[in-house]
C-alpha atoms as a PDB file:
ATOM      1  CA  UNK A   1     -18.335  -5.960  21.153  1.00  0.00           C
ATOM      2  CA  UNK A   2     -14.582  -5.509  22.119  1.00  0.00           C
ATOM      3  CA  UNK A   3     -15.545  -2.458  23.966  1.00  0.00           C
ATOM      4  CA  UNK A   4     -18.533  -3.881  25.564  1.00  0.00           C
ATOM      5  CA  UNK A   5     -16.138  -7.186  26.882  1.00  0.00           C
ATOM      6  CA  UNK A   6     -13.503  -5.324  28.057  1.00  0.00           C
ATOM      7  CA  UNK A   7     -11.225  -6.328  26.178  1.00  0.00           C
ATOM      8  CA  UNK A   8      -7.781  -5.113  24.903  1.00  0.00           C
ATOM      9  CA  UNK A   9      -6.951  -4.796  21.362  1.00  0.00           C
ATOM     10  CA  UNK A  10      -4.222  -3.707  19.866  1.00  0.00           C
ATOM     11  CA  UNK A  11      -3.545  -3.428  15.624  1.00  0.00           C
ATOM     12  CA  UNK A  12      -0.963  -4.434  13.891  1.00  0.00           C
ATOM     13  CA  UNK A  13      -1.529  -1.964  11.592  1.00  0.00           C
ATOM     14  CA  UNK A  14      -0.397   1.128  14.812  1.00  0.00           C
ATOM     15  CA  UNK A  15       2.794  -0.535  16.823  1.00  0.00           C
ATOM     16  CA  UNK A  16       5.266   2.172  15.855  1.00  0.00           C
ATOM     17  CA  UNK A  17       9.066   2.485  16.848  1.00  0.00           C
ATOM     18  CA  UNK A  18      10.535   5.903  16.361  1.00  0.00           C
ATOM     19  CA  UNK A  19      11.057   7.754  13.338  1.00  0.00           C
ATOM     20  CA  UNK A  20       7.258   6.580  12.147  1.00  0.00           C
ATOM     21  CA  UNK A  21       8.531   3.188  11.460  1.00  0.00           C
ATOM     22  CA  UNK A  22       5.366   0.388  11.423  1.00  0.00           C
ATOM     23  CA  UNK A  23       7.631  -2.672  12.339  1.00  0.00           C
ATOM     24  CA  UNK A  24       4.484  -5.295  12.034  1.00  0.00           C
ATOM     25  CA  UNK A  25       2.913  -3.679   9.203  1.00  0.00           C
ATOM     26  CA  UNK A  26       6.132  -3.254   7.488  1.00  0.00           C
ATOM     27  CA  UNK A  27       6.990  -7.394   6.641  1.00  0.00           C
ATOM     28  CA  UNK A  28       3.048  -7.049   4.814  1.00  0.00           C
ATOM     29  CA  UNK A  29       3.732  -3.638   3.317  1.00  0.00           C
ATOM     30  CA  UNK A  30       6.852  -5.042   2.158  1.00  0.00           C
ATOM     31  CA  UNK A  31       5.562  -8.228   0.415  1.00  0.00           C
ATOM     32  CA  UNK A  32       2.703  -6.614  -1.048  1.00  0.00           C
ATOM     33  CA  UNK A  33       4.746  -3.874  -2.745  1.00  0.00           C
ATOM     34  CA  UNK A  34       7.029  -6.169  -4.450  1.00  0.00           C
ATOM     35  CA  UNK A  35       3.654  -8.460  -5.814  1.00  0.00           C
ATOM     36  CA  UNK A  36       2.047  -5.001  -6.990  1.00  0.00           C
ATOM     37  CA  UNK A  37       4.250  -4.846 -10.523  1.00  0.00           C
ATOM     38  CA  UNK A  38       3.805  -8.345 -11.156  1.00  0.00           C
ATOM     39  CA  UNK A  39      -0.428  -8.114 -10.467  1.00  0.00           C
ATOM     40  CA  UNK A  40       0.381  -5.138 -12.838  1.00  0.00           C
ATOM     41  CA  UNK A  41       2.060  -6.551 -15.650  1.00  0.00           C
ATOM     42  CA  UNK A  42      -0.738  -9.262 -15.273  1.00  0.00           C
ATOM     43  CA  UNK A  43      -3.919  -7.222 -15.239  1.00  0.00           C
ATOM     44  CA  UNK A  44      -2.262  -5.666 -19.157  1.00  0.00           C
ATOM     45  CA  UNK A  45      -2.751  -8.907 -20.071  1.00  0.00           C
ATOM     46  CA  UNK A  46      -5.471  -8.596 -22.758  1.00  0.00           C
ATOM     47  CA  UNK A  47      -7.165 -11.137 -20.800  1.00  0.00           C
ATOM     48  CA  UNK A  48      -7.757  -9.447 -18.359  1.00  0.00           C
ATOM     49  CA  UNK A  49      -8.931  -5.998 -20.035  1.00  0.00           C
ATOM     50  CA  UNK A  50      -5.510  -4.544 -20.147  1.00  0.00           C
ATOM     51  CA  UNK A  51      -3.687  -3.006 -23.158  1.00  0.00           C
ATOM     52  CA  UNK A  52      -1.846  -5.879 -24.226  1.00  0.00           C
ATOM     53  CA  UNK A  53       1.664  -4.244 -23.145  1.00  0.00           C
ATOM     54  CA  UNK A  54       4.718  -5.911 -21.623  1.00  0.00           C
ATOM     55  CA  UNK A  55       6.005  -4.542 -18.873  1.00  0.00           C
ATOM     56  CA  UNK A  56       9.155  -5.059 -19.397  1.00  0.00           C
ATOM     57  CA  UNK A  57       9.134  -4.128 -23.492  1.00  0.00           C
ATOM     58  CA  UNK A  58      11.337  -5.807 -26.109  1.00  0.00           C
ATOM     59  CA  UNK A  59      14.367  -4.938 -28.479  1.00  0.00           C
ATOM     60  CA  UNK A  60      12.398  -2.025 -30.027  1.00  0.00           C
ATOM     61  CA  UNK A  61       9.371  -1.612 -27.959  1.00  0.00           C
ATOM     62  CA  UNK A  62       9.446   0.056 -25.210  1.00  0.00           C
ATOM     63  CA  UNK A  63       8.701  -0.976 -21.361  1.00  0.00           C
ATOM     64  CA  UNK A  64       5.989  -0.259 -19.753  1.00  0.00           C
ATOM     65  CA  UNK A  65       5.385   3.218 -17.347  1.00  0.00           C
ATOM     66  CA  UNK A  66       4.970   2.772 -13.679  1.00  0.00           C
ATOM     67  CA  UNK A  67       3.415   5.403 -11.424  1.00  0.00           C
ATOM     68  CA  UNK A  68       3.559   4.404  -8.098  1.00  0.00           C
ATOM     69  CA  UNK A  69       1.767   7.091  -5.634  1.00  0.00           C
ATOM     70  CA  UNK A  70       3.193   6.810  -1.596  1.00  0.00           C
ATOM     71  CA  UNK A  71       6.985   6.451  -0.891  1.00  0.00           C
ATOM     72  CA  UNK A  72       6.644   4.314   1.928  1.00  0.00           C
ATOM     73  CA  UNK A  73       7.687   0.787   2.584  1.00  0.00           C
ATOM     74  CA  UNK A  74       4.992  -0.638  -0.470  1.00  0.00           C
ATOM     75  CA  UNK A  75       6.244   2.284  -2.669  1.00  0.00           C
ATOM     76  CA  UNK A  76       9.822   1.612  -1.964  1.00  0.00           C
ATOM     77  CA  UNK A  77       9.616  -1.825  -2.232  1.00  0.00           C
ATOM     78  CA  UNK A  78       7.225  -1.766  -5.330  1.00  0.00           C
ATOM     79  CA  UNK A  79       9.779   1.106  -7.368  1.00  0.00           C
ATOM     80  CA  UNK A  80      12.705  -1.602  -6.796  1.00  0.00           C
ATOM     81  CA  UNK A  81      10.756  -4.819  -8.513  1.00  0.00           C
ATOM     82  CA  UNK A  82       9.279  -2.334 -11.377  1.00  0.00           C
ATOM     83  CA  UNK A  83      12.814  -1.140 -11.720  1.00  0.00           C
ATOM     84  CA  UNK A  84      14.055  -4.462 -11.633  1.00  0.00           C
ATOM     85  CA  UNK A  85      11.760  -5.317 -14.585  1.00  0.00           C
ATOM     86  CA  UNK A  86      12.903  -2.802 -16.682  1.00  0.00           C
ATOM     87  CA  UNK A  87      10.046   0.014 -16.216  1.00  0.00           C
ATOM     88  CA  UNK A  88       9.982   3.443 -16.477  1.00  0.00           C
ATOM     89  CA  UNK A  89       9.007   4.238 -12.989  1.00  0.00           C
ATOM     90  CA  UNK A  90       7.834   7.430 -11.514  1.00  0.00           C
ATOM     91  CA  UNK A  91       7.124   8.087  -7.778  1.00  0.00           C
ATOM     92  CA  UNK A  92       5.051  10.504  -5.936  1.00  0.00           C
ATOM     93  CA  UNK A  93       5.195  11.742  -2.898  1.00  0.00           C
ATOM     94  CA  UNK A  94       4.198  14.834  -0.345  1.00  0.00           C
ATOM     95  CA  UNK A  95       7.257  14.394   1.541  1.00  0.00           C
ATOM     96  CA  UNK A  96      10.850  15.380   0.396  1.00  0.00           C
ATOM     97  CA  UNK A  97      12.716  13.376   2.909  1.00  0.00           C
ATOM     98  CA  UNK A  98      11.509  10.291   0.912  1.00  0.00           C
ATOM     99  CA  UNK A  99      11.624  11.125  -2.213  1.00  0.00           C
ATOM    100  CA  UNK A 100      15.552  11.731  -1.376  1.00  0.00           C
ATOM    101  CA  UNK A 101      15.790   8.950  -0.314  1.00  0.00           C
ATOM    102  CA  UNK A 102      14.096   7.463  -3.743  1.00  0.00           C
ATOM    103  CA  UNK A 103      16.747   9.550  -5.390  1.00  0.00           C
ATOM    104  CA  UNK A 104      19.544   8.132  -3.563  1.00  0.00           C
ATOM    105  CA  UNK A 105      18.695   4.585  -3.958  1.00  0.00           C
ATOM    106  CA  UNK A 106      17.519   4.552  -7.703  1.00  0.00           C
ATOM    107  CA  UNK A 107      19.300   7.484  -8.823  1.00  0.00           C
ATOM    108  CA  UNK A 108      17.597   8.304 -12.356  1.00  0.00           C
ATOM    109  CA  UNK A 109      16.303   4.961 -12.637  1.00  0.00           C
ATOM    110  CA  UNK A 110      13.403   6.493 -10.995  1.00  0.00           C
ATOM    111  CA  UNK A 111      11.517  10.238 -11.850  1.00  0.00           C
ATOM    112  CA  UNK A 112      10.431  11.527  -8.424  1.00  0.00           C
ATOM    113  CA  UNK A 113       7.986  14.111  -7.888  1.00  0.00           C
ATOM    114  CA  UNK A 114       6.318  15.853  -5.328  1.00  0.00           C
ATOM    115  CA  UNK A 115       2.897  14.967  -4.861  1.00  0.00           C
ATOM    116  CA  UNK A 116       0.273  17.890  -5.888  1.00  0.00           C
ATOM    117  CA  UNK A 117      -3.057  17.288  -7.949  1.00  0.00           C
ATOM    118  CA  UNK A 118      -1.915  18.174 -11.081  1.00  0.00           C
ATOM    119  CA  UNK A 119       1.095  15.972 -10.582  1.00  0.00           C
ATOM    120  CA  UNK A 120      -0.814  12.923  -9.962  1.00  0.00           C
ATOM    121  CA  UNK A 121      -3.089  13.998 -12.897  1.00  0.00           C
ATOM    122  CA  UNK A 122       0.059  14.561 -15.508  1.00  0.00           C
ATOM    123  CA  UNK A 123       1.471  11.169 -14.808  1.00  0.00           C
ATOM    124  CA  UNK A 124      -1.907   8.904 -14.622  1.00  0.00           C
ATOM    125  CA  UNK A 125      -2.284  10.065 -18.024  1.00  0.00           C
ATOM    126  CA  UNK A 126       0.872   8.739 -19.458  1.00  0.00           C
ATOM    127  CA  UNK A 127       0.835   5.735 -17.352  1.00  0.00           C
ATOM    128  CA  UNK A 128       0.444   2.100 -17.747  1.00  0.00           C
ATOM    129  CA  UNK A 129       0.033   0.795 -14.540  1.00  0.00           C
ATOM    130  CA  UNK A 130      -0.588   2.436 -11.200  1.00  0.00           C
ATOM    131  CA  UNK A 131       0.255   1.187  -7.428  1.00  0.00           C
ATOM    132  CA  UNK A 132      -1.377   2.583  -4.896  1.00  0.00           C
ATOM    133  CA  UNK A 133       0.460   2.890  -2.363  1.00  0.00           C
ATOM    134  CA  UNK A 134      -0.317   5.774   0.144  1.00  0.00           C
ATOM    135  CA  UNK A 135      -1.486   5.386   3.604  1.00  0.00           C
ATOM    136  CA  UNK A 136      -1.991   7.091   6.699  1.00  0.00           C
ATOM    137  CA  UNK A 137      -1.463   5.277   9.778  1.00  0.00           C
ATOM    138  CA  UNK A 138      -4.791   3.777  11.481  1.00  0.00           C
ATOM    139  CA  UNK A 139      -6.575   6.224   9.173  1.00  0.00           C
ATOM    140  CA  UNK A 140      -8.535   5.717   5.680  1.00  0.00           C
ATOM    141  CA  UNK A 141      -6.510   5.917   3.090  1.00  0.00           C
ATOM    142  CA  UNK A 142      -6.158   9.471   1.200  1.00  0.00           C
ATOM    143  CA  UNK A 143      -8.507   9.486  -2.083  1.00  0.00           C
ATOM    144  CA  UNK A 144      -5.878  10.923  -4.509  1.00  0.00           C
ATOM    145  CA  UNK A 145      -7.494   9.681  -7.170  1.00  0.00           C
ATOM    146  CA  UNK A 146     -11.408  10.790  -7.395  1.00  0.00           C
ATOM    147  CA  UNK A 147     -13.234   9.811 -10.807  1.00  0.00           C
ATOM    148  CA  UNK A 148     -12.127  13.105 -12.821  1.00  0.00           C
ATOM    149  CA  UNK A 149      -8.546  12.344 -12.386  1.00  0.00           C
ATOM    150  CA  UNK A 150      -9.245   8.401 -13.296  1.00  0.00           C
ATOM    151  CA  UNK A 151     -10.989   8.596 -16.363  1.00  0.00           C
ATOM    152  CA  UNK A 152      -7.473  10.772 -17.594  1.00  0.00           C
ATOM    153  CA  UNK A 153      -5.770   6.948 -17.320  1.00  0.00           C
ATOM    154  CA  UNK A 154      -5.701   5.362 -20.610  1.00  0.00           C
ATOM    155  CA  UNK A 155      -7.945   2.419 -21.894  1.00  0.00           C
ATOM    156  CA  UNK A 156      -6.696  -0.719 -20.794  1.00  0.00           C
ATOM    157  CA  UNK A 157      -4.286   0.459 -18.057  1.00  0.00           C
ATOM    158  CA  UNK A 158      -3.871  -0.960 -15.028  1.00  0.00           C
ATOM    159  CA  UNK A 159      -4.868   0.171 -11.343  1.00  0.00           C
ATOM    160  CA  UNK A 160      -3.100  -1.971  -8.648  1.00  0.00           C
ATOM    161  CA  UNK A 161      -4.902  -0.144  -5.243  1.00  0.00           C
ATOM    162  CA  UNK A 162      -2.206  -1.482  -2.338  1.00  0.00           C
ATOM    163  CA  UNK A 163      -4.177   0.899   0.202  1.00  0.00           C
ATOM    164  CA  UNK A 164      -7.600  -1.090  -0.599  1.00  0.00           C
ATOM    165  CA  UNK A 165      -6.904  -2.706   2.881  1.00  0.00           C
ATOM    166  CA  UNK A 166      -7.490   1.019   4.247  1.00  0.00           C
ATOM    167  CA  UNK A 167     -10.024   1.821   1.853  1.00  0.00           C
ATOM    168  CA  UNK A 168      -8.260   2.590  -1.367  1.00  0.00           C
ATOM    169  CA  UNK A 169      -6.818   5.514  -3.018  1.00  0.00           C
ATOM    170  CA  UNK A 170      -9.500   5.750  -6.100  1.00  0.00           C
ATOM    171  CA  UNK A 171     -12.575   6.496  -6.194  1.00  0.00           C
ATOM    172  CA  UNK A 172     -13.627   3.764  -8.132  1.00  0.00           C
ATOM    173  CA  UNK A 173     -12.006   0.822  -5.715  1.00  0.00           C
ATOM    174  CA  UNK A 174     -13.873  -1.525  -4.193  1.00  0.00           C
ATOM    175  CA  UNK A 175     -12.470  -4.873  -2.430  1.00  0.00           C
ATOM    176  CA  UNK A 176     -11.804  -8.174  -4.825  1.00  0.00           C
ATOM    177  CA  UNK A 177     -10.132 -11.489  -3.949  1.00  0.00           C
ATOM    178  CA  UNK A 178      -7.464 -13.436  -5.324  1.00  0.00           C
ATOM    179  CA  UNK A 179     -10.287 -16.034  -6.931  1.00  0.00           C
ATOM    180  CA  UNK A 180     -11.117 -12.740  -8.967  1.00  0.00           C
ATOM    181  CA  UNK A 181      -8.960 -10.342  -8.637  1.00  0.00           C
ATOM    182  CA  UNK A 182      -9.657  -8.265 -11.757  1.00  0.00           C
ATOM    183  CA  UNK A 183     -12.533  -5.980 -12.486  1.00  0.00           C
ATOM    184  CA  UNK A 184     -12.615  -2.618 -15.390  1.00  0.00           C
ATOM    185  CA  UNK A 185     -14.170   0.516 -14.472  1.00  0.00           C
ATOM    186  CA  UNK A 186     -14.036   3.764 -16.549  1.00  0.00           C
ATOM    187  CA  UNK A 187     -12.006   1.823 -19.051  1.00  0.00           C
ATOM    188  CA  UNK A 188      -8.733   1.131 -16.737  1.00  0.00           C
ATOM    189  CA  UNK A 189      -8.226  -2.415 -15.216  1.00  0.00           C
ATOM    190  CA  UNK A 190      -8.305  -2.758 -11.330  1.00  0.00           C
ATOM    191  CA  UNK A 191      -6.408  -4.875  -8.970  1.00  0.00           C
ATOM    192  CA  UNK A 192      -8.151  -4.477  -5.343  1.00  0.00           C
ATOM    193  CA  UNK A 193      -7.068  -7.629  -3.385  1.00  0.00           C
ATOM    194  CA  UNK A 194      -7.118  -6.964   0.128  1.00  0.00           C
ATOM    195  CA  UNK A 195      -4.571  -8.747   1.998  1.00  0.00           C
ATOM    196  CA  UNK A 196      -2.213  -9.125  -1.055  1.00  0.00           C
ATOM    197  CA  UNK A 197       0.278 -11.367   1.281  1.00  0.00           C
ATOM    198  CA  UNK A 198      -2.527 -14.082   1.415  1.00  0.00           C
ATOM    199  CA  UNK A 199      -1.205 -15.121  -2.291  1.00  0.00           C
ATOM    200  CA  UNK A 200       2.519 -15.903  -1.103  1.00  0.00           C
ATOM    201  CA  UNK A 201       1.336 -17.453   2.496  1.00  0.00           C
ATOM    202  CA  UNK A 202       3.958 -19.217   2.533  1.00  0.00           C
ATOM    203  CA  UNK A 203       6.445 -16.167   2.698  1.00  0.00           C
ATOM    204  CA  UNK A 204       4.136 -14.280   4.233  1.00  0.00           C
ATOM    205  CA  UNK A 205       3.586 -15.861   7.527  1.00  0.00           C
ATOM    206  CA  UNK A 206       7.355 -16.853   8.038  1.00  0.00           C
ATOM    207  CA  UNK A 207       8.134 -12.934   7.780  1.00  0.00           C
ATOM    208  CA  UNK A 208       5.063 -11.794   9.998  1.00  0.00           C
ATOM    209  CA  UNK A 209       5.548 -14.156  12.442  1.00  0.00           C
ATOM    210  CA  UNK A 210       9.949 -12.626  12.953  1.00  0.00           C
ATOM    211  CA  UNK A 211       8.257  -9.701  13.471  1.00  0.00           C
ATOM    212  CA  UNK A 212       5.734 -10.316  15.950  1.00  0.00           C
ATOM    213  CA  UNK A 213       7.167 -12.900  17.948  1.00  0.00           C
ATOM    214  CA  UNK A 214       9.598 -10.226  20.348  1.00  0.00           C
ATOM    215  CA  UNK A 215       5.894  -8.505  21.203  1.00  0.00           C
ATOM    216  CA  UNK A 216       4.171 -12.040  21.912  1.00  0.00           C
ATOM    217  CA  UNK A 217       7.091 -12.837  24.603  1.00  0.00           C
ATOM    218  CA  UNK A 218       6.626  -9.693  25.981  1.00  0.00           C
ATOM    219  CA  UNK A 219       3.214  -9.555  26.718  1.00  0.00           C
ATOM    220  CA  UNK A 220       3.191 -13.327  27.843  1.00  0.00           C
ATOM    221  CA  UNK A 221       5.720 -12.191  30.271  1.00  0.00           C
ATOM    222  CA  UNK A 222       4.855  -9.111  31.442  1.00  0.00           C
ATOM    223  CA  UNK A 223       0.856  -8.541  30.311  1.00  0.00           C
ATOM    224  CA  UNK A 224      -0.270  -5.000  30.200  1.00  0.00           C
ATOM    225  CA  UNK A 225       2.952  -3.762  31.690  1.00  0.00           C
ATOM    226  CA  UNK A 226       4.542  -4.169  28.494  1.00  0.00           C
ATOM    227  CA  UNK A 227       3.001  -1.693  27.181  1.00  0.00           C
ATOM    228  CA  UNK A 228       4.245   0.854  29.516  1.00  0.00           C
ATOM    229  CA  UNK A 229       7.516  -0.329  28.764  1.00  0.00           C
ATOM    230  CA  UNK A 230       7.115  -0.252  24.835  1.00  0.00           C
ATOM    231  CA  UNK A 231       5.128   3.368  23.794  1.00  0.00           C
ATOM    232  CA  UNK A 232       5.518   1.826  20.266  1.00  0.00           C
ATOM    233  CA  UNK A 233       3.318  -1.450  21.994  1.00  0.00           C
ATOM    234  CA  UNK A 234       1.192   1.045  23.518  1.00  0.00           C
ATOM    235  CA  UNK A 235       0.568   3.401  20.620  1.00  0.00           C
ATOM    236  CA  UNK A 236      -0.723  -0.217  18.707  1.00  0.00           C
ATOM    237  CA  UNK A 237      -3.910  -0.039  21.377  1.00  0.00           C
ATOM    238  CA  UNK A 238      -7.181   0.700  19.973  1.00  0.00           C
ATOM    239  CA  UNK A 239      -9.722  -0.300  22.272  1.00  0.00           C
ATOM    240  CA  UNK A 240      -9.100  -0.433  26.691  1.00  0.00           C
ATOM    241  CA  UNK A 241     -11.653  -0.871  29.097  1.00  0.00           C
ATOM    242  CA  UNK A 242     -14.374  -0.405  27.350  1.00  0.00           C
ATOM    243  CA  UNK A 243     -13.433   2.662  25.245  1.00  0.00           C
ATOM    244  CA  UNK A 244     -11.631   3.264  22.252  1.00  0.00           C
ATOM    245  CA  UNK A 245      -7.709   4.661  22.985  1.00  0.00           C
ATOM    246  CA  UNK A 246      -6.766   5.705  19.237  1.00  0.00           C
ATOM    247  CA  UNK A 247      -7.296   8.690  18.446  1.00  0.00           C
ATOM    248  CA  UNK A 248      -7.803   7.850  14.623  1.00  0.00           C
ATOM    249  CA  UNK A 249     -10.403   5.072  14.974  1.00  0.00           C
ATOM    250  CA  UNK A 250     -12.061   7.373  16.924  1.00  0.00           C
ATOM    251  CA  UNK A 251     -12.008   9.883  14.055  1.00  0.00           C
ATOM    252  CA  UNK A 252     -12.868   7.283  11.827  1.00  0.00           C
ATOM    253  CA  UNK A 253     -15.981   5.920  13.118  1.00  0.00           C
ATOM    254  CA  UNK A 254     -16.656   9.238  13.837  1.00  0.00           C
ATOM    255  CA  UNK A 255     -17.593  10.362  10.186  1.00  0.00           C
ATOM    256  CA  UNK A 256     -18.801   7.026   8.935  1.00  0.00           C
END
């Protein structure tokens, strides 16, 4: 229908600025990295299906173990709160650049590891809870974990599937709601909310709403012009006069 009105839309999702940077996305990917421990911690509840641990453990017990797969702004952001709670936190990732970084801003609060397979299969099986939290730009989100590699979690641990919003990173995601967030497959709690900022609106909106406002002004002064003068603007358009202008969507509808 967009195509068919002429219309032009552009995602939040694909306004970049330089270095790969996602500065609408980012406020979201921010908030829903640092609610992924807590919807963690929650789905062990026993209520819930979990395993009954606390995250955080007790004088003599120990905390709970956090694997957080995707280094990006929800797997930053999600690495500081489980730190911050007193986990033992790993992260994954396929690019060394940011798990430096990891290293430089948790030191060995945090176990980085490069992102392989067998590396994703090693730590799901010692884990208690999981965050999704690998994406690629305007894309689905990578399956890292198909149903062999899930059923190595162990009973009553928790799947918290950020990239649900893109698809999900499992196999065995599918879309919930915050009215029932909660669902067990294979034994192992999942957490598939899409938008996760829709629980904290509050928050939410204030910070999306910084972020968008400079592109509003722009195009209310300027129209499609701005997007000449922004190629971050421009690389946010997905559909123009009549035809789809991302090359991802494109891709994506493609093969569905």
């Amino acid at each position: 229908q967009l195509m068919a009105r002429g219309v032009t839309a552009i995602a939040y999702e694909t306004v970049s600025k330089p270095g790969g940077v996602l500065p609408l996305l980012q406020p979201m990917s921010d908030i829903a990295g640092r609610l992924a421990p807590q919807m963690g911690a929650l789905g062990l509840h026993k209520s819930h299906g979990g395993s009954g641990k606390l995250i955080t453990g007790m004088p003599g017990v120990p905390p709970a173990q956090v694997l957080v797969i995707g280094a990006g702004v929800v797997g930053m952001s999600a690495a500081r709160v489980a730190v911050g709670l007193g986990a033992r936190v790993t992260l994954i990732d396929h690019q060394t650049d940011r798990l430096g970084l990891a290293e430089a801003q948790f030191g060995a609060r945090v176990e980085t590891r490069f992102s392989t397979p067998e590396a994703i299969g090693d730590s799901l099986a010692s884990s208690d809870i999981v965050i999704g939290a690998a994406q690629i730009p305007g894309r689905h989100a990578p399956r890292l974990i198909p149903l062999a590699l899930l059923k190595r979690m162990r009973p009553g641990a928790v799947l918290v599937d950020v990239a649900i919003d893109q698809g999900g990173i499992a196999e065995t995601s599918r879309p919930t709601t915050h009215s029932a967030p909660f669902y067990v497959a294979e034994g192992v709690v999942h957490y598939c909310v899409t938008n996760m900022p829709g629980a904290v609106a509050h928050t939410s909106t204030q910070a999306l709403t910084h972020a968008t406002l400079p592109y509003v002004l722009a195009l209310a002064e300027h129209g499609m012009a701005a997007l000449e003068v922004d190629a971050g603007l421009k690389q946010g358009m997905q559909v123009h006069a009549g035809r789809i202008t991302h090359a991802g969507l494109a891709q994506d509808l493609a093969s569905s």
